[in-house]
Protein backbone atom coordinates (compact mmCIF):
# COMPACT_ATOMS: atom_id res chain seq x y z
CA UNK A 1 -31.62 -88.79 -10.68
CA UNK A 2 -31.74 -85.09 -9.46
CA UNK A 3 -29.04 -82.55 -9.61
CA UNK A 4 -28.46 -81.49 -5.82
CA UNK A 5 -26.21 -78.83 -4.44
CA UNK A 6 -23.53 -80.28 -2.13
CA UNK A 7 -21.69 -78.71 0.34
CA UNK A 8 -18.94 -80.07 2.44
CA UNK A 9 -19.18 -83.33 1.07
CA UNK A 10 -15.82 -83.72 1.12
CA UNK A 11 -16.06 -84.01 4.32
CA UNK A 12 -17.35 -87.67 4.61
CA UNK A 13 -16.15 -91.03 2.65
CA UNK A 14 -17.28 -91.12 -1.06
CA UNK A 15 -19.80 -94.35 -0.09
CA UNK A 16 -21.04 -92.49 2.50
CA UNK A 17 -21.45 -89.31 -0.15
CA UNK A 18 -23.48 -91.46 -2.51
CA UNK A 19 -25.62 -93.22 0.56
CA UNK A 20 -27.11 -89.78 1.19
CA UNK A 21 -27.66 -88.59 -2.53
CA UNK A 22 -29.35 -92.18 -3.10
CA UNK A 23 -31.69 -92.06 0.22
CA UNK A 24 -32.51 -88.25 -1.02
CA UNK A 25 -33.42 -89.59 -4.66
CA UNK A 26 -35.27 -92.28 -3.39
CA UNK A 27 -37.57 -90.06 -1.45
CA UNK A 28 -38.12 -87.61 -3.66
CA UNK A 29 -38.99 -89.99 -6.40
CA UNK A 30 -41.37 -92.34 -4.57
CA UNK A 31 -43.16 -89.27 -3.07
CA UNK A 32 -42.85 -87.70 -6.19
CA UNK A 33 -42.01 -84.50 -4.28
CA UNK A 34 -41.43 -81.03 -6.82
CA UNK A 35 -38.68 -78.89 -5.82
CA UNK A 36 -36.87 -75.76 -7.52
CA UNK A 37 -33.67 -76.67 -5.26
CA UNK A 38 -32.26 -79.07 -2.65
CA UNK A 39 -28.62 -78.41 -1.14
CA UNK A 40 -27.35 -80.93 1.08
CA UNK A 41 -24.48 -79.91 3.50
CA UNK A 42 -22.74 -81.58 5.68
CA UNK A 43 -22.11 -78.52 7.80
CA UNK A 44 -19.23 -78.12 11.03
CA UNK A 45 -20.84 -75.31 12.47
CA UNK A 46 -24.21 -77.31 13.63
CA UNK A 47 -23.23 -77.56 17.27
CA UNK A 48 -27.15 -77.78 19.35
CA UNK A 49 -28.41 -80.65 16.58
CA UNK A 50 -27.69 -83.26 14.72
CA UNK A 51 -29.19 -81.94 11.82
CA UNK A 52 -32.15 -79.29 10.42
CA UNK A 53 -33.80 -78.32 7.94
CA UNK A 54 -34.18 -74.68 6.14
CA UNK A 55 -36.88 -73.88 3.36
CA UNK A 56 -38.12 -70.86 1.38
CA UNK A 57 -41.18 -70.67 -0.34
CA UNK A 58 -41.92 -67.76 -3.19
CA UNK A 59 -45.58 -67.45 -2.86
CA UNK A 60 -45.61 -66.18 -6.54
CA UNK A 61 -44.62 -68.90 -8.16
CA UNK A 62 -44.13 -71.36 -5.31
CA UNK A 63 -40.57 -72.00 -6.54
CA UNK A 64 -39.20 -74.54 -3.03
CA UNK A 65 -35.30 -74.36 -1.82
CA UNK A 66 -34.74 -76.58 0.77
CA UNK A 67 -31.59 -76.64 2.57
CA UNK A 68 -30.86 -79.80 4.58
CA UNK A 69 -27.84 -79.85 7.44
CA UNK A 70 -26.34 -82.78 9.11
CA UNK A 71 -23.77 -81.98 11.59
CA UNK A 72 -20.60 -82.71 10.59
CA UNK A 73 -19.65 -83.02 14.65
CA UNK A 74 -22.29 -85.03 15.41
CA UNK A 75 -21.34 -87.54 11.95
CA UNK A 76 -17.61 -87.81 14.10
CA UNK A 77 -19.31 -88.22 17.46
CA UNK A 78 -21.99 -91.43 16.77
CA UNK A 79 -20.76 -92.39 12.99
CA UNK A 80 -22.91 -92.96 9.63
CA UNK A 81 -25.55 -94.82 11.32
CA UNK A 82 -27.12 -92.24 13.37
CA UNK A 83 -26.03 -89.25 10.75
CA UNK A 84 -28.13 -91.34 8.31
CA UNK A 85 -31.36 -91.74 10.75
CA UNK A 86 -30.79 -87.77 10.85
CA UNK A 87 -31.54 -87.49 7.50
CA UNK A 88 -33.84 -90.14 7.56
CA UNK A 89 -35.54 -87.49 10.39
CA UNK A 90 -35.27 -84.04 7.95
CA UNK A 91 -36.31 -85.87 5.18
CA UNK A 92 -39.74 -86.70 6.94
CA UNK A 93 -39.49 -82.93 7.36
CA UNK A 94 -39.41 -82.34 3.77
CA UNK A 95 -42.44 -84.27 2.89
CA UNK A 96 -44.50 -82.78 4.93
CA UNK A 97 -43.70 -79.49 4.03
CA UNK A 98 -43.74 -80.00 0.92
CA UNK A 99 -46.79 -82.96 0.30
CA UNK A 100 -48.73 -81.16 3.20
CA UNK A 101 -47.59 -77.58 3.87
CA UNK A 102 -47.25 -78.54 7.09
CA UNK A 103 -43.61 -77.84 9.21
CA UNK A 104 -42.97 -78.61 12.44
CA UNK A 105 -42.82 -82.07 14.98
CA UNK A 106 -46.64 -82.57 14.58
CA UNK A 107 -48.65 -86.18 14.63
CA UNK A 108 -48.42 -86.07 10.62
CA UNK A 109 -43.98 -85.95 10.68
CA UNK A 110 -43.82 -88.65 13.25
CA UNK A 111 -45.84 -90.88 10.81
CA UNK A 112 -43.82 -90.13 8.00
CA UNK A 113 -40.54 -90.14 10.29
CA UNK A 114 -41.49 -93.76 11.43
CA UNK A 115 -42.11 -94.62 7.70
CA UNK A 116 -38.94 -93.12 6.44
CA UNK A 117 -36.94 -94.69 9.65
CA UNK A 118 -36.01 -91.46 10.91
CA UNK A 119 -34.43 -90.75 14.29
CA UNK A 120 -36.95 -89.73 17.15
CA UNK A 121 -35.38 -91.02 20.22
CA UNK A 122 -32.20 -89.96 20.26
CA UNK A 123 -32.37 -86.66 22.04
CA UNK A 124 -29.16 -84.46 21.14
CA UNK A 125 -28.78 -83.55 24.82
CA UNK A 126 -26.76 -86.78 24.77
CA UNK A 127 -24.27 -85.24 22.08
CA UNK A 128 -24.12 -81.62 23.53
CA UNK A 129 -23.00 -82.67 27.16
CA UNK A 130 -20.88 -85.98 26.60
CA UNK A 131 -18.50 -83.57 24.84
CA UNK A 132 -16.41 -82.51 28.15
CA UNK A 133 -12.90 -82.65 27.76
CA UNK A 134 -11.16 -80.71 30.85
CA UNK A 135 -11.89 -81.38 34.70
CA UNK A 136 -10.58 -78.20 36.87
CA UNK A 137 -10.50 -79.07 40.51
CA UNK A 138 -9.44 -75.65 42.84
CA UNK A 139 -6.53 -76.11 44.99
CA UNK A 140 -7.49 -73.02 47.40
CA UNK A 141 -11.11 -74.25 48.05
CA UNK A 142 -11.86 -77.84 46.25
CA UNK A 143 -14.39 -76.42 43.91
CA UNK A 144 -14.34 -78.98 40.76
CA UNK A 145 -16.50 -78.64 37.51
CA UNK A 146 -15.92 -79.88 33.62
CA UNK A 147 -15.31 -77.74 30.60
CA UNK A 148 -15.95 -78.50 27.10
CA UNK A 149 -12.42 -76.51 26.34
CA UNK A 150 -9.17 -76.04 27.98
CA UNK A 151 -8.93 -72.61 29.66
CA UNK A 152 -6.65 -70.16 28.04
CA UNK A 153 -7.11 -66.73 30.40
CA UNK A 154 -5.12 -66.63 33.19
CA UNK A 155 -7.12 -63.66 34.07
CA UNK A 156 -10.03 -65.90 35.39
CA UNK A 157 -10.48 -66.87 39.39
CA UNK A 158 -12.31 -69.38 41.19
CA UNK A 159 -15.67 -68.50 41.67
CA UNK A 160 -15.74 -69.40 45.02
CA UNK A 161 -12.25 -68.42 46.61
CA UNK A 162 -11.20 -66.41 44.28
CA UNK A 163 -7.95 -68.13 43.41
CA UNK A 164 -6.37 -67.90 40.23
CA UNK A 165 -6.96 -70.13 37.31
CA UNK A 166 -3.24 -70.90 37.37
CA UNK A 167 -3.85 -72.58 40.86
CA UNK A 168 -6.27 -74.56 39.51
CA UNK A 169 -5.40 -78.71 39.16
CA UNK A 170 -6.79 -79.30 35.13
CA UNK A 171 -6.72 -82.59 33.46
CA UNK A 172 -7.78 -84.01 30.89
CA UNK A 173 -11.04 -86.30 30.85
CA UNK A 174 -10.62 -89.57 29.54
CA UNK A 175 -12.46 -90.77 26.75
């Protein structure tokens, strides 16, 4: 078994914790990938992707730290499942970079995404824009439209008629 740097593990349930580390293990031993360095986050600031992958390579001695993210946001949006076909999806990443030197969503990831049962269809569109919370509907003019966050400023005005926020009818958007 490796040694891996976790982030943010906390995080997620402790089955859930070991599900990763074991998928990771499993990969890197069968494709007997060499590494200097693998931290594994499970990071809140991802907001545009489910997950991603970072990697540095020192020419000189072609020491590899890999950094992969899964979006803590997108685990509490769609569950284990689908945070687990995201790995499934950066893992592919990692082999070939590091079997290949290849990055990138070429013909050579797909195969090894496929293989590895990585996530390719879900488009993350679907998780950035079902995450609207607030409907605003003007009561000067009728102009409606759907925030991701309640509007604090009391400063802001209807594009439209210019009436004030505070003459605006906001509700919230059930789930």
């Amino acid at each position: 078994m490796k040694n891996f740097i976790l982030k943010n593990f906390h995080l997620i349930k402790e089955n859930e914790q070991n599900s990763i580390i074991s998928r990771v293990n499993e990969i890197v031993e069968n494709f007997s990938l060499t590494y200097q360095e693998i931290t594994l986050d499970i990071n809140k600031r991802l907001k545009t992707s489910a997950g991603q992958i970072k990697y540095k390579i020192n020419d000189e001695q072609y020491n590899k730290r890999v950094i992969i993210s899964l979006s803590y946001n997108y685990y509490k949006e769609f569950g284990f499942t689908r945070i687990l076909q995201t790995l499934n999806h950066e893992l592919a990443h990692l082999v070939t970079l590091i079997k290949h030197n290849q990055g990138g969503h070429n013909k050579l990831f797909y195969h090894y995404c496929e293989l590895l049962g990585g996530s390719t269809k879900y488009n993350t569109n679907e998780y950035i824009y079902s995450k609207k919370k607030w409907h605003y509907e003007c009561l000067g003019c009728g102009v409606m439209f759907d925030m991701i966050i309640k509007i604090k400023n009391t400063k802001m005005n209807c594009s439209k008629c210019k009436n004030n926020i505070t003459n605006f009818k906001i509700e919230k958007i059930k789930e």
